[in-house]
PDB file of N, CA and C in Angstrom:
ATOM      1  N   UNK A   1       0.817  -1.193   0.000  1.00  0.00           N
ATOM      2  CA  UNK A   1       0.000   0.000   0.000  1.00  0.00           C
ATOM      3  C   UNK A   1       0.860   1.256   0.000  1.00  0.00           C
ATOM      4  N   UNK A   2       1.924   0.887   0.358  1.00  0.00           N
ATOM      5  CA  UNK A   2       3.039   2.250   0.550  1.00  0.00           C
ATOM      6  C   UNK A   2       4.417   1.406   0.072  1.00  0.00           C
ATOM      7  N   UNK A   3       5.083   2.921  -0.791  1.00  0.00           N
ATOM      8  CA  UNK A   3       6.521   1.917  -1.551  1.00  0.00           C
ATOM      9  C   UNK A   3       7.311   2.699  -0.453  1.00  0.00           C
ATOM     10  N   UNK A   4       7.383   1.574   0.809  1.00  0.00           N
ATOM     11  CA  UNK A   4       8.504   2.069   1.592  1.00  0.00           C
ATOM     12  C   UNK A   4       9.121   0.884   2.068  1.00  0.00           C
ATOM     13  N   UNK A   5      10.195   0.369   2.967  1.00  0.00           N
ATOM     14  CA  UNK A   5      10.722  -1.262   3.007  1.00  0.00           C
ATOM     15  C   UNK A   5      12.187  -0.602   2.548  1.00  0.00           C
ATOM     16  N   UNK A   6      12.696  -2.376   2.580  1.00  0.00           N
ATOM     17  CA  UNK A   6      14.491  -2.329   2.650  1.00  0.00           C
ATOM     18  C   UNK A   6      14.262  -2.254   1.144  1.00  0.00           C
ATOM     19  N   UNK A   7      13.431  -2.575  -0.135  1.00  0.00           N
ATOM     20  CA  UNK A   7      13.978  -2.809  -1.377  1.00  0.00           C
ATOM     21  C   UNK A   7      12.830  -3.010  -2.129  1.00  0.00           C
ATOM     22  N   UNK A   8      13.320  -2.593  -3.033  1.00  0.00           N
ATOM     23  CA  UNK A   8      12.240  -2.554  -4.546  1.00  0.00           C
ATOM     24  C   UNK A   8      10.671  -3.860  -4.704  1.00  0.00           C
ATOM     25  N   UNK A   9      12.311  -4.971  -4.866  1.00  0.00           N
ATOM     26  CA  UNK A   9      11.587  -6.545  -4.652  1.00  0.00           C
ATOM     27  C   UNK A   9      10.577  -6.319  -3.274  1.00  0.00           C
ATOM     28  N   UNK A  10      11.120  -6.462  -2.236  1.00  0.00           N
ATOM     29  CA  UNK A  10      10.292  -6.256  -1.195  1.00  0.00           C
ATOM     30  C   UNK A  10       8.759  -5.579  -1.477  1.00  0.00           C
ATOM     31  N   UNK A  11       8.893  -4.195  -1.990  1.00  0.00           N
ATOM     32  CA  UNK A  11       7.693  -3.579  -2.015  1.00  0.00           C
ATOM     33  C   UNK A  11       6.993  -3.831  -2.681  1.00  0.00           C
ATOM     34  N   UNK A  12       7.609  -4.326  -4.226  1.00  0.00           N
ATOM     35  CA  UNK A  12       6.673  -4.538  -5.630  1.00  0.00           C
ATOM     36  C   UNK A  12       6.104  -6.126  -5.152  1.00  0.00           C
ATOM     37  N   UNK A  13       6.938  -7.234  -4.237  1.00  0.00           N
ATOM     38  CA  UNK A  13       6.301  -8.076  -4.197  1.00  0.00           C
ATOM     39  C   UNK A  13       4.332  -7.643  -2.897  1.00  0.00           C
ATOM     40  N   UNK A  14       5.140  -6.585  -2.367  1.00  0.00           N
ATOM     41  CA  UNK A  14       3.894  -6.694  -1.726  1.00  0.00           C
ATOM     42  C   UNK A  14       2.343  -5.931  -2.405  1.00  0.00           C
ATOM     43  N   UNK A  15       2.806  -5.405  -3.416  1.00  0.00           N
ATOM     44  CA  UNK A  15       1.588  -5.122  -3.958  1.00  0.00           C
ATOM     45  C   UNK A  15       1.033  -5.884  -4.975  1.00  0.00           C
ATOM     46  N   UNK A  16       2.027  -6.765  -5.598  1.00  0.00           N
ATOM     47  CA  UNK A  16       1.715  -8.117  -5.913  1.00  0.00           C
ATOM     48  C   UNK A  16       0.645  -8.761  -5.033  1.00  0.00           C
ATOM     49  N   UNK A  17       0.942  -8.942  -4.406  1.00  0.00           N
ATOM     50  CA  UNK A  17      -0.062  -9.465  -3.525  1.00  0.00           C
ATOM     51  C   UNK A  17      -1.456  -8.748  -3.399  1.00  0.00           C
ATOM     52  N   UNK A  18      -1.357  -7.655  -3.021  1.00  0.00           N
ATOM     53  CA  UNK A  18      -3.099  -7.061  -3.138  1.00  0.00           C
ATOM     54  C   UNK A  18      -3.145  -6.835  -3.909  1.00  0.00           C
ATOM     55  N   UNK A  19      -2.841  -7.133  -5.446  1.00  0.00           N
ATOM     56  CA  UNK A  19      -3.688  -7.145  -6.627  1.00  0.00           C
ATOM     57  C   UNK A  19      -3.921  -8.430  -6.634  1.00  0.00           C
ATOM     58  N   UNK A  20      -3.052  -9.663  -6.383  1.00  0.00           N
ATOM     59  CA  UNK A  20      -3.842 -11.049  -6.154  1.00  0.00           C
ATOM     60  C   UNK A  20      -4.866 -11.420  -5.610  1.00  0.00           C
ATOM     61  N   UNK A  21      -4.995 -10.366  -4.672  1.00  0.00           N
ATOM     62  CA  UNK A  21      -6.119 -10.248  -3.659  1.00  0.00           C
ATOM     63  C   UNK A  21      -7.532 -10.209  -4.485  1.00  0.00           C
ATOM     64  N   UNK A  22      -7.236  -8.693  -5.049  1.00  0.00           N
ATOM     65  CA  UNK A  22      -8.666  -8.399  -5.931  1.00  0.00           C
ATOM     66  C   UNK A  22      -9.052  -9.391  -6.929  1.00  0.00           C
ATOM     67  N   UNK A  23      -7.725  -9.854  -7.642  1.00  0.00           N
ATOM     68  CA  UNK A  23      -7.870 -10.795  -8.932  1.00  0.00           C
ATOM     69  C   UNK A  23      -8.829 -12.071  -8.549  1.00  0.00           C
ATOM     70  N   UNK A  24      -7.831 -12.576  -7.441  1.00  0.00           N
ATOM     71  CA  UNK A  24      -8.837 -14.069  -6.758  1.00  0.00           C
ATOM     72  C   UNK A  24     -10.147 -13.533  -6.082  1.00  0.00           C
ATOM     73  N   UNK A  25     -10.379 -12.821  -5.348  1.00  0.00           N
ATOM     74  CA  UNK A  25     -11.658 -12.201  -5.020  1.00  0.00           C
ATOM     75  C   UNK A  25     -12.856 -12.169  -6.365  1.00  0.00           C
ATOM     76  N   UNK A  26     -12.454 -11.801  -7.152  1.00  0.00           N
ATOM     77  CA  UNK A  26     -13.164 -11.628  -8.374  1.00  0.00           C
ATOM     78  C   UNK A  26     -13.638 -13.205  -8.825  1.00  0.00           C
ATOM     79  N   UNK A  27     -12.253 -13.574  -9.350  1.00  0.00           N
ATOM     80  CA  UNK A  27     -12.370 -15.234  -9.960  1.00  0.00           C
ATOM     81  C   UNK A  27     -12.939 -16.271  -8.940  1.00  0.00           C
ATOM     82  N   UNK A  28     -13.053 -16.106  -8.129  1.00  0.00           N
ATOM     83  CA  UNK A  28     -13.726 -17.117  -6.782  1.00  0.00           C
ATOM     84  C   UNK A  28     -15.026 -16.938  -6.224  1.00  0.00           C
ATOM     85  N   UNK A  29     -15.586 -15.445  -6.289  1.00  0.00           N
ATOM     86  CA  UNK A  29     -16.846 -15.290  -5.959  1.00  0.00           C
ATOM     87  C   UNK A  29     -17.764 -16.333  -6.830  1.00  0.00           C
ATOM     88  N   UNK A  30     -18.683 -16.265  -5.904  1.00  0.00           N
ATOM     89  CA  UNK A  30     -19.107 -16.215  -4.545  1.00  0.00           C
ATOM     90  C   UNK A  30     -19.138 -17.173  -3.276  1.00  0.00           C
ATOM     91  N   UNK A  31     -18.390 -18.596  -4.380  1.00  0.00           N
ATOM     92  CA  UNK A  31     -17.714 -19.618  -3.502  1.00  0.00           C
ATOM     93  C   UNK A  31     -16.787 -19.348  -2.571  1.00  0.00           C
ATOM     94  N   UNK A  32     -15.945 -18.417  -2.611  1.00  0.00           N
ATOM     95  CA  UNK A  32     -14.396 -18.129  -1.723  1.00  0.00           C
ATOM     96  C   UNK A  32     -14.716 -16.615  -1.764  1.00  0.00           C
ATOM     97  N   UNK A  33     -14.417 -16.647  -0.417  1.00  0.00           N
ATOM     98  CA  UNK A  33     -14.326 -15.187  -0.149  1.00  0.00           C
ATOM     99  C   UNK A  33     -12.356 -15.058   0.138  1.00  0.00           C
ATOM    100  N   UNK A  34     -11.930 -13.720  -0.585  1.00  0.00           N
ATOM    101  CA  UNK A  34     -10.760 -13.549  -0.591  1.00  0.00           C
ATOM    102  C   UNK A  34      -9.736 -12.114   0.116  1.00  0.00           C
ATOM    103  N   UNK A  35      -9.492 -12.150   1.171  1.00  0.00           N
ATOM    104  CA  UNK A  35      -8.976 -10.980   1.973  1.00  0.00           C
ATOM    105  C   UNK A  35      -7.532 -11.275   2.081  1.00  0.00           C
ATOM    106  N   UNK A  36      -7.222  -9.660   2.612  1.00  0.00           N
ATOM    107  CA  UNK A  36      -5.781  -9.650   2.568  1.00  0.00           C
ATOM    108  C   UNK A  36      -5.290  -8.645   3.958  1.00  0.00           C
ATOM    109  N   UNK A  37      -5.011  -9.133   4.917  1.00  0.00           N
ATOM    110  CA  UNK A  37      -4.390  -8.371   6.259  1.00  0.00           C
ATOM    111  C   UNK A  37      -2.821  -7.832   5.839  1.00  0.00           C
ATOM    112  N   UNK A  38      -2.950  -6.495   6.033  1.00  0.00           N
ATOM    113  CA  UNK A  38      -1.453  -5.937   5.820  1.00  0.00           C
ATOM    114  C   UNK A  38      -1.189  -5.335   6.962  1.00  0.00           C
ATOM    115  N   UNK A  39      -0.923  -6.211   7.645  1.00  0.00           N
ATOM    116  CA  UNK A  39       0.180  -5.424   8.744  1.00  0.00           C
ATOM    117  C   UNK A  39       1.492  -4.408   8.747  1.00  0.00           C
ATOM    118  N   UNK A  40       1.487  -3.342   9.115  1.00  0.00           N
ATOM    119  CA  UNK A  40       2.984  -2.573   9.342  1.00  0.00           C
ATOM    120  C   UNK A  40       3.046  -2.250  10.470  1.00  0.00           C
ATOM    121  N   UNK A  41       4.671  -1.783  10.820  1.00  0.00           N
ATOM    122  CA  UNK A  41       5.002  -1.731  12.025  1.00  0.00           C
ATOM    123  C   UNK A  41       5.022  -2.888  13.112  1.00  0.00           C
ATOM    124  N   UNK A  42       5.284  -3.731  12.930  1.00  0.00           N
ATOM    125  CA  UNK A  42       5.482  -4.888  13.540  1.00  0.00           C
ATOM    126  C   UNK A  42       6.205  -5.123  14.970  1.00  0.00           C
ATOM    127  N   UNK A  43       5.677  -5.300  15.913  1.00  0.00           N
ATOM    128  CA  UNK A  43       6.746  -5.364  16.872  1.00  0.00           C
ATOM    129  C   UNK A  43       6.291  -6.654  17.511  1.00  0.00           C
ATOM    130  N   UNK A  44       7.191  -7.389  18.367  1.00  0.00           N
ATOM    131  CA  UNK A  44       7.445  -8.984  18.731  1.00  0.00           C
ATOM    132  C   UNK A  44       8.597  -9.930  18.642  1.00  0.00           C
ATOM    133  N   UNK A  45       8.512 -10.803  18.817  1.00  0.00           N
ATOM    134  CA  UNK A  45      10.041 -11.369  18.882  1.00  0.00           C
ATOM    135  C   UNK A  45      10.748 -11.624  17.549  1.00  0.00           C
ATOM    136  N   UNK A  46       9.861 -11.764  16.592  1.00  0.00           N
ATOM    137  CA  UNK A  46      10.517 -12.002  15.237  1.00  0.00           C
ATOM    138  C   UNK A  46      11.319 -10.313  14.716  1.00  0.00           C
ATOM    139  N   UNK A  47      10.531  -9.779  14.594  1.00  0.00           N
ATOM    140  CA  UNK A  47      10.937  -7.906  14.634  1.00  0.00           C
ATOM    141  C   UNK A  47      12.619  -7.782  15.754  1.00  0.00           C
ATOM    142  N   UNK A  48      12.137  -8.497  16.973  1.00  0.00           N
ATOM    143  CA  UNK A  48      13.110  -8.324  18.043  1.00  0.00           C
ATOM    144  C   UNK A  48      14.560  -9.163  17.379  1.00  0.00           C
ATOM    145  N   UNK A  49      14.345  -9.388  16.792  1.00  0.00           N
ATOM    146  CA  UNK A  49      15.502 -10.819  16.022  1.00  0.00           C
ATOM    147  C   UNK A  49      16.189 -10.058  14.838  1.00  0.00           C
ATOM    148  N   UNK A  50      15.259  -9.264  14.028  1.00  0.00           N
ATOM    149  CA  UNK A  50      16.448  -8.638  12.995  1.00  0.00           C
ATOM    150  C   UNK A  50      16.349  -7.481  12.950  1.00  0.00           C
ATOM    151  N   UNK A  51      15.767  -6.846  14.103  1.00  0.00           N
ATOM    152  CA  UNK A  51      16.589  -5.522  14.594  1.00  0.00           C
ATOM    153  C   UNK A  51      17.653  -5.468  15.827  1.00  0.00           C
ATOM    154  N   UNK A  52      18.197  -4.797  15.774  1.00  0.00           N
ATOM    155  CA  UNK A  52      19.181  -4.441  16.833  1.00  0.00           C
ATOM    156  C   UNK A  52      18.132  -3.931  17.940  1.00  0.00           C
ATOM    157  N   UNK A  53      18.835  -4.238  19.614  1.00  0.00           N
ATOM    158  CA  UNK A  53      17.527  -3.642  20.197  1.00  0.00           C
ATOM    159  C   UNK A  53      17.435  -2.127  20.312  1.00  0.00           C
ATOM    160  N   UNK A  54      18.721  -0.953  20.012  1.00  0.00           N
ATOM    161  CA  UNK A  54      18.370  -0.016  19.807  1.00  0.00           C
ATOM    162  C   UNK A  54      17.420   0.119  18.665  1.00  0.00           C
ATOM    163  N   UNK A  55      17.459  -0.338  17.549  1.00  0.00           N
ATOM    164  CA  UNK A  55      16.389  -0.238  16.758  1.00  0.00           C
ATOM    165  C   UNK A  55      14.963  -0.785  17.021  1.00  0.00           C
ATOM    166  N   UNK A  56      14.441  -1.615  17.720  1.00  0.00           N
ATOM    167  CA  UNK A  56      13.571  -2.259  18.415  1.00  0.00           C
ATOM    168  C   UNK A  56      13.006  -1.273  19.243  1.00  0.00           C
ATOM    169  N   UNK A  57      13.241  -0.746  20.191  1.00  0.00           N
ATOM    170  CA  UNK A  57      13.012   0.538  21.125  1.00  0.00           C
ATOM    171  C   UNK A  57      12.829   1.207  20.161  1.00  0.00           C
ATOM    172  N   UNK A  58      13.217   1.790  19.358  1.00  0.00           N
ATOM    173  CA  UNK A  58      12.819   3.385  18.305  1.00  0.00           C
ATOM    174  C   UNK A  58      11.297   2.672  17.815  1.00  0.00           C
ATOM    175  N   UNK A  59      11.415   1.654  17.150  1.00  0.00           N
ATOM    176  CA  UNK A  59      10.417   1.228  16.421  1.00  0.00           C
ATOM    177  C   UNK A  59       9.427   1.491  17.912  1.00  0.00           C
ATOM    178  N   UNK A  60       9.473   1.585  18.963  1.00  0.00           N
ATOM    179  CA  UNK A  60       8.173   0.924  20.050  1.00  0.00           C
ATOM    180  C   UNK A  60       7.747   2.338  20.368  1.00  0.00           C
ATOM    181  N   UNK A  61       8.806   2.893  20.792  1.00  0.00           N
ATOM    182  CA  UNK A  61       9.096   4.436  20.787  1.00  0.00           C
ATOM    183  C   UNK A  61       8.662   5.404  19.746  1.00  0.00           C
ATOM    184  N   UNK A  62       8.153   4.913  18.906  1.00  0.00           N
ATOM    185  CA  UNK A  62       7.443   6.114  17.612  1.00  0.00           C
ATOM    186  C   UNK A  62       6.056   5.686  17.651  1.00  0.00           C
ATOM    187  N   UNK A  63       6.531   4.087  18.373  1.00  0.00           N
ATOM    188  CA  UNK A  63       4.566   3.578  17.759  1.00  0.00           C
ATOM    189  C   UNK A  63       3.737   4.685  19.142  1.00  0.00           C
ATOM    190  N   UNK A  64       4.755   4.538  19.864  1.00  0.00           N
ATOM    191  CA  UNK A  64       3.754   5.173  21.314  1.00  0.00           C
ATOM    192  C   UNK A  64       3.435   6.814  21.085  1.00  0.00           C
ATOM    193  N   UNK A  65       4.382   7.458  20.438  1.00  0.00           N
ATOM    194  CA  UNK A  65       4.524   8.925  20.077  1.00  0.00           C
ATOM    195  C   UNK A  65       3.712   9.152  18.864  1.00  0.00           C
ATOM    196  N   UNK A  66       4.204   8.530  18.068  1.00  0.00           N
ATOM    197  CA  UNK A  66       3.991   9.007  16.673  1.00  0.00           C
ATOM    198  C   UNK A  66       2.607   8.611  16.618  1.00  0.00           C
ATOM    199  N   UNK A  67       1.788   7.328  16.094  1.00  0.00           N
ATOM    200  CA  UNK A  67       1.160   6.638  15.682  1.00  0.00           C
ATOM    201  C   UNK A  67      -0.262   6.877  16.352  1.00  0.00           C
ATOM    202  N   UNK A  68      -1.270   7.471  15.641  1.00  0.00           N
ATOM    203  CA  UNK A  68      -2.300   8.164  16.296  1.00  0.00           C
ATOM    204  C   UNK A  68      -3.033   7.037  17.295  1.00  0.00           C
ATOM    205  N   UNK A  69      -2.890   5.750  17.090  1.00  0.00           N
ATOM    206  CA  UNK A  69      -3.576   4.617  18.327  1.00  0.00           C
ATOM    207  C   UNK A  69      -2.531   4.588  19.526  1.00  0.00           C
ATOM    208  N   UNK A  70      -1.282   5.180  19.280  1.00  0.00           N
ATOM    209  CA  UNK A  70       0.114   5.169  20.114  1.00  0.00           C
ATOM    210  C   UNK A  70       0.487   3.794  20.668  1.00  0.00           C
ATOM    211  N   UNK A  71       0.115   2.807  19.749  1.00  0.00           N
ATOM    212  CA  UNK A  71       0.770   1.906  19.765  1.00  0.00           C
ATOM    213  C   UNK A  71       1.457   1.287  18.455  1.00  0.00           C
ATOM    214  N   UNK A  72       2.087  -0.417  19.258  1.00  0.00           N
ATOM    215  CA  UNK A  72       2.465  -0.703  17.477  1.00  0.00           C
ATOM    216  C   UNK A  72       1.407  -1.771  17.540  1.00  0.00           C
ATOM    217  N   UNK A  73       1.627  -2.383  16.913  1.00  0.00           N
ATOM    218  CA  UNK A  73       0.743  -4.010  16.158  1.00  0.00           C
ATOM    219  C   UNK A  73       2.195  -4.856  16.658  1.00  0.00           C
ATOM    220  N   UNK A  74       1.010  -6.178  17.492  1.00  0.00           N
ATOM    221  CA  UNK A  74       1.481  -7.312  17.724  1.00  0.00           C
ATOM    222  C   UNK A  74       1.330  -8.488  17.110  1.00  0.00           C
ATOM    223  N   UNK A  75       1.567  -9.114  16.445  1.00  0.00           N
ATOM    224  CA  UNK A  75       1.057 -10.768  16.054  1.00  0.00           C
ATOM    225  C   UNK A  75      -0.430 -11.218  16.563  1.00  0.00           C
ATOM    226  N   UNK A  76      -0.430 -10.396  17.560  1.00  0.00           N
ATOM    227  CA  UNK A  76      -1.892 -11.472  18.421  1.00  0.00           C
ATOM    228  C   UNK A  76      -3.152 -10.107  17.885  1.00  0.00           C
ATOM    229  N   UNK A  77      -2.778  -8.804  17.225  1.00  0.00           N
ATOM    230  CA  UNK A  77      -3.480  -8.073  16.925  1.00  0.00           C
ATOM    231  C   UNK A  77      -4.130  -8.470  15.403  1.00  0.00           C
ATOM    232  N   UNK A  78      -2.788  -9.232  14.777  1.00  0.00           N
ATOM    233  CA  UNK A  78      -3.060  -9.921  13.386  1.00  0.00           C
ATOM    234  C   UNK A  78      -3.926 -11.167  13.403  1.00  0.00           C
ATOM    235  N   UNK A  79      -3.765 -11.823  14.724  1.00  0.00           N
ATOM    236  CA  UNK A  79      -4.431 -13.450  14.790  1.00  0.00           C
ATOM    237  C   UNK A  79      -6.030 -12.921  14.799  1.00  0.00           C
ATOM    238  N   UNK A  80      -6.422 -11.851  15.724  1.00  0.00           N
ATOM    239  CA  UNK A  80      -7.245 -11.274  15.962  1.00  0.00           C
ATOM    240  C   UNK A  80      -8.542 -10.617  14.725  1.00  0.00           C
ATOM    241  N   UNK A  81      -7.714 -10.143  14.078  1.00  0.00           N
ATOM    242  CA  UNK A  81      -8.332  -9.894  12.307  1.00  0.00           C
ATOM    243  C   UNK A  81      -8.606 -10.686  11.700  1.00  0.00           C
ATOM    244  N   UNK A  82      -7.386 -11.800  11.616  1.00  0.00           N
ATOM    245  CA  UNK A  82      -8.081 -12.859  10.910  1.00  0.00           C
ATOM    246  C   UNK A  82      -9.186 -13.926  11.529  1.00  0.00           C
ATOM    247  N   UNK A  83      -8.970 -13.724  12.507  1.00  0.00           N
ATOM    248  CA  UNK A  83     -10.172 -14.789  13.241  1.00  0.00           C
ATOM    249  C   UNK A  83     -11.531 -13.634  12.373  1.00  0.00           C
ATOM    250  N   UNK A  84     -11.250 -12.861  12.662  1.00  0.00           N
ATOM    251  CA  UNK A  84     -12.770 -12.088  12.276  1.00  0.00           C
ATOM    252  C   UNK A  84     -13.089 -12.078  10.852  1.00  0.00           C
ATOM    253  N   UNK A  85     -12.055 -11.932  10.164  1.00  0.00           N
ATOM    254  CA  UNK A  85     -12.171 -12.258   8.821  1.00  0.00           C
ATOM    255  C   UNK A  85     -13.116 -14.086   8.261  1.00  0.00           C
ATOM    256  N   UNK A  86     -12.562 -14.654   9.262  1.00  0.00           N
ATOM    257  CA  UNK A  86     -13.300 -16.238   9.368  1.00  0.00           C
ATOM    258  C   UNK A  86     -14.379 -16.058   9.233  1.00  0.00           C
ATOM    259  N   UNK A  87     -14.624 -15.831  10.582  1.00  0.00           N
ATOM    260  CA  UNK A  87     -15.786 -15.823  11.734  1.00  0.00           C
ATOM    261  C   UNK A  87     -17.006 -14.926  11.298  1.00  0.00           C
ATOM    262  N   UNK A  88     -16.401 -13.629  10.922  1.00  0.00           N
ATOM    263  CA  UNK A  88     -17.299 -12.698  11.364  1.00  0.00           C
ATOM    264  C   UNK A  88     -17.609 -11.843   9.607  1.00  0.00           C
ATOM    265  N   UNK A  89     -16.717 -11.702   8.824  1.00  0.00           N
ATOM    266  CA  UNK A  89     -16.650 -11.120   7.620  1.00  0.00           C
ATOM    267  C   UNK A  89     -17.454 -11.480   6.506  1.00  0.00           C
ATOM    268  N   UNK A  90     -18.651 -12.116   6.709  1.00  0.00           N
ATOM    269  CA  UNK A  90     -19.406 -13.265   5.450  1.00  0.00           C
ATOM    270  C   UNK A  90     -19.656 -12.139   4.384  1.00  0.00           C
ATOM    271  N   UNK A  91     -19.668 -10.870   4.543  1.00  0.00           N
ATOM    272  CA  UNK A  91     -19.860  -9.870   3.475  1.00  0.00           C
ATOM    273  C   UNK A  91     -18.614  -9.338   2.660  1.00  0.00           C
ATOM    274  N   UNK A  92     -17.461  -9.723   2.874  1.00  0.00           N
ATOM    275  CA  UNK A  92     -16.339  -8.870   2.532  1.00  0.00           C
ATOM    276  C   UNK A  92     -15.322 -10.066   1.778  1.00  0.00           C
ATOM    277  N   UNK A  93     -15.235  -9.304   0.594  1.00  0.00           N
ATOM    278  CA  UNK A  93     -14.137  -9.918  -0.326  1.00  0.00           C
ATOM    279  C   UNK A  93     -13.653  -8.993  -0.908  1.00  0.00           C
ATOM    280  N   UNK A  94     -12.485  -9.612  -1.423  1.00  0.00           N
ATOM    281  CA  UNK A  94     -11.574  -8.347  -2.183  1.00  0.00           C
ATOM    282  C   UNK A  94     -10.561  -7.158  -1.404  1.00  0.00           C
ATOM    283  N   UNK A  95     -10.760  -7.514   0.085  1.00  0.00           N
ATOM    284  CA  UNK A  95     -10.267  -6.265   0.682  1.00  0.00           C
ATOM    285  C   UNK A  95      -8.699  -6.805   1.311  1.00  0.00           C
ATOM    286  N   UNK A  96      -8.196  -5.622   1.076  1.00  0.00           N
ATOM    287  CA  UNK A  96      -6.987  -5.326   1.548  1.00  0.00           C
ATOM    288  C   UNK A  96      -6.953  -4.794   2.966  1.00  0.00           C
ATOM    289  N   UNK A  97      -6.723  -5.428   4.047  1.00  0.00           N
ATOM    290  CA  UNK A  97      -7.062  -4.733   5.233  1.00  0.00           C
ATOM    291  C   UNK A  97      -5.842  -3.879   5.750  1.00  0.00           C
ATOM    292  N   UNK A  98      -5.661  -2.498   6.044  1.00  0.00           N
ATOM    293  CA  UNK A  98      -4.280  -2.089   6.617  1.00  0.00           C
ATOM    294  C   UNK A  98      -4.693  -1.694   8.167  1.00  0.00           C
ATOM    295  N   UNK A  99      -3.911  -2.793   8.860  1.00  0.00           N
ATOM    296  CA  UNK A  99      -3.314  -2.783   9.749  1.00  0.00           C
ATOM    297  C   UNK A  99      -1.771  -1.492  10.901  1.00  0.00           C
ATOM    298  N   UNK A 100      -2.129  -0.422  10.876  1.00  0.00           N
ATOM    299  CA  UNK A 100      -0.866  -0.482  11.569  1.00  0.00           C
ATOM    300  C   UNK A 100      -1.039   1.217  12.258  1.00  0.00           C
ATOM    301  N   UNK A 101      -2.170   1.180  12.968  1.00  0.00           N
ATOM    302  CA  UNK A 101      -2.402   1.536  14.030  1.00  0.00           C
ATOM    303  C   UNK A 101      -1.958   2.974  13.449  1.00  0.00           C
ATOM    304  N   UNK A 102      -2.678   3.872  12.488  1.00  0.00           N
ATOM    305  CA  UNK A 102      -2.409   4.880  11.632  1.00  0.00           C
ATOM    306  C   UNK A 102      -1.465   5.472  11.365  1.00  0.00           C
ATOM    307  N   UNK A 103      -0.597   4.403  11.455  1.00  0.00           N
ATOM    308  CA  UNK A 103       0.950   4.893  10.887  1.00  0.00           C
ATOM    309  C   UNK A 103       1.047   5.721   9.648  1.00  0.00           C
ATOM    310  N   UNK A 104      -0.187   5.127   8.815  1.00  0.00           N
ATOM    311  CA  UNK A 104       0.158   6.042   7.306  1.00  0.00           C
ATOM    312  C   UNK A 104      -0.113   7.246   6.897  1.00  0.00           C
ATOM    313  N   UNK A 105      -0.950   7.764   8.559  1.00  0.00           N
ATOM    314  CA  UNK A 105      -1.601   8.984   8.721  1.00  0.00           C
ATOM    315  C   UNK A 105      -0.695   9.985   8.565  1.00  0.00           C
ATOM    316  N   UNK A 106       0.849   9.538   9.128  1.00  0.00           N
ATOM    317  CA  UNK A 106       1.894  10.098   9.029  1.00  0.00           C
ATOM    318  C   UNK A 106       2.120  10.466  10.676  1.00  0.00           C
ATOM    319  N   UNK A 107       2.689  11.029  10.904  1.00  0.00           N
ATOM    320  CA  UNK A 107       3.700  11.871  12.951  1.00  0.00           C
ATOM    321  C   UNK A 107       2.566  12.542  12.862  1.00  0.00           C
ATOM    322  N   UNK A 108       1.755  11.736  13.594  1.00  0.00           N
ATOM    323  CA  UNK A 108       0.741  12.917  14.416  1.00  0.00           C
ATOM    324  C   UNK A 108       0.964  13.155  16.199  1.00  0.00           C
ATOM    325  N   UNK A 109       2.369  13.349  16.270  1.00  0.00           N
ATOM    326  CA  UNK A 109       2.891  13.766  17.233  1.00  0.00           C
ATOM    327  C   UNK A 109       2.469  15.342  18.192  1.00  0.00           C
ATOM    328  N   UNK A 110       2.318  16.059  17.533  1.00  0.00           N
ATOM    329  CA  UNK A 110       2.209  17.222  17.498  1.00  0.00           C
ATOM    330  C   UNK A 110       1.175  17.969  16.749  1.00  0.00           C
ATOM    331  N   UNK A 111      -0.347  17.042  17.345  1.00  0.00           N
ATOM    332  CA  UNK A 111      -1.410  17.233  16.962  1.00  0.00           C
ATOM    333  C   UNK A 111      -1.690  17.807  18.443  1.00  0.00           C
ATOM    334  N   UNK A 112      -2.699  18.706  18.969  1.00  0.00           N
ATOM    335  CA  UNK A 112      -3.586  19.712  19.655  1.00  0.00           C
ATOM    336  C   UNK A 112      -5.084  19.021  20.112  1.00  0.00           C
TER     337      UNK A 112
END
């Protein structure tokens, strides 16, 4: 949804993906319903593993400042969506869900 990441591949593969999203959404209705959870900002032990922990802290440290929910997204916030996506979503296909606690809103740090 945003070309930001370590690399090109990285980003172009991820919008690869939510156009797969719409494509199979389309070709599968009304048998398969087809969604797509995009998490950013990630924090947890996998995050904790290929960042340094000064970088780990900044990342936790902007989600609390920056990020208008002032948090980050955990794994169990993602398990959480998709259970509902199961469970609860019988109307919704095709969607790209973004995840990441309005990070893309941009530093609303120094909002009033």
């Amino acid at each position: 949804m945003r070309a930001g990441g370590s690399s090109m591949a990285y980003t172009s593969s991820k919008a690869a993906i939510n156009n797969l999203t719409l494509a199979m959404a389309r070709a599968l209705a009304p048998e398969v319903r087809v969604n797509a959870l995009c998490p950013g900002g990630m924090l947890g032990a996998w995050t904790r593993k290929i960042l340094t922990e000064e970088q780990y802290q900044a990342r936790v440290d902007a989600a609390k400042t920056e990020y208008p929910l002032r948090r980050g997204i955990w794994p169990r916030d993602v398990a959480v969506a998709a259970l509902f996506l199961v469970e609860g979503a019988t109307t919704m296909t095709g969607e790209c869900i973004r995840m990441d606690c309005g990070q893309h809103l941009g530093d609303t740090s120094n909002r009033t």
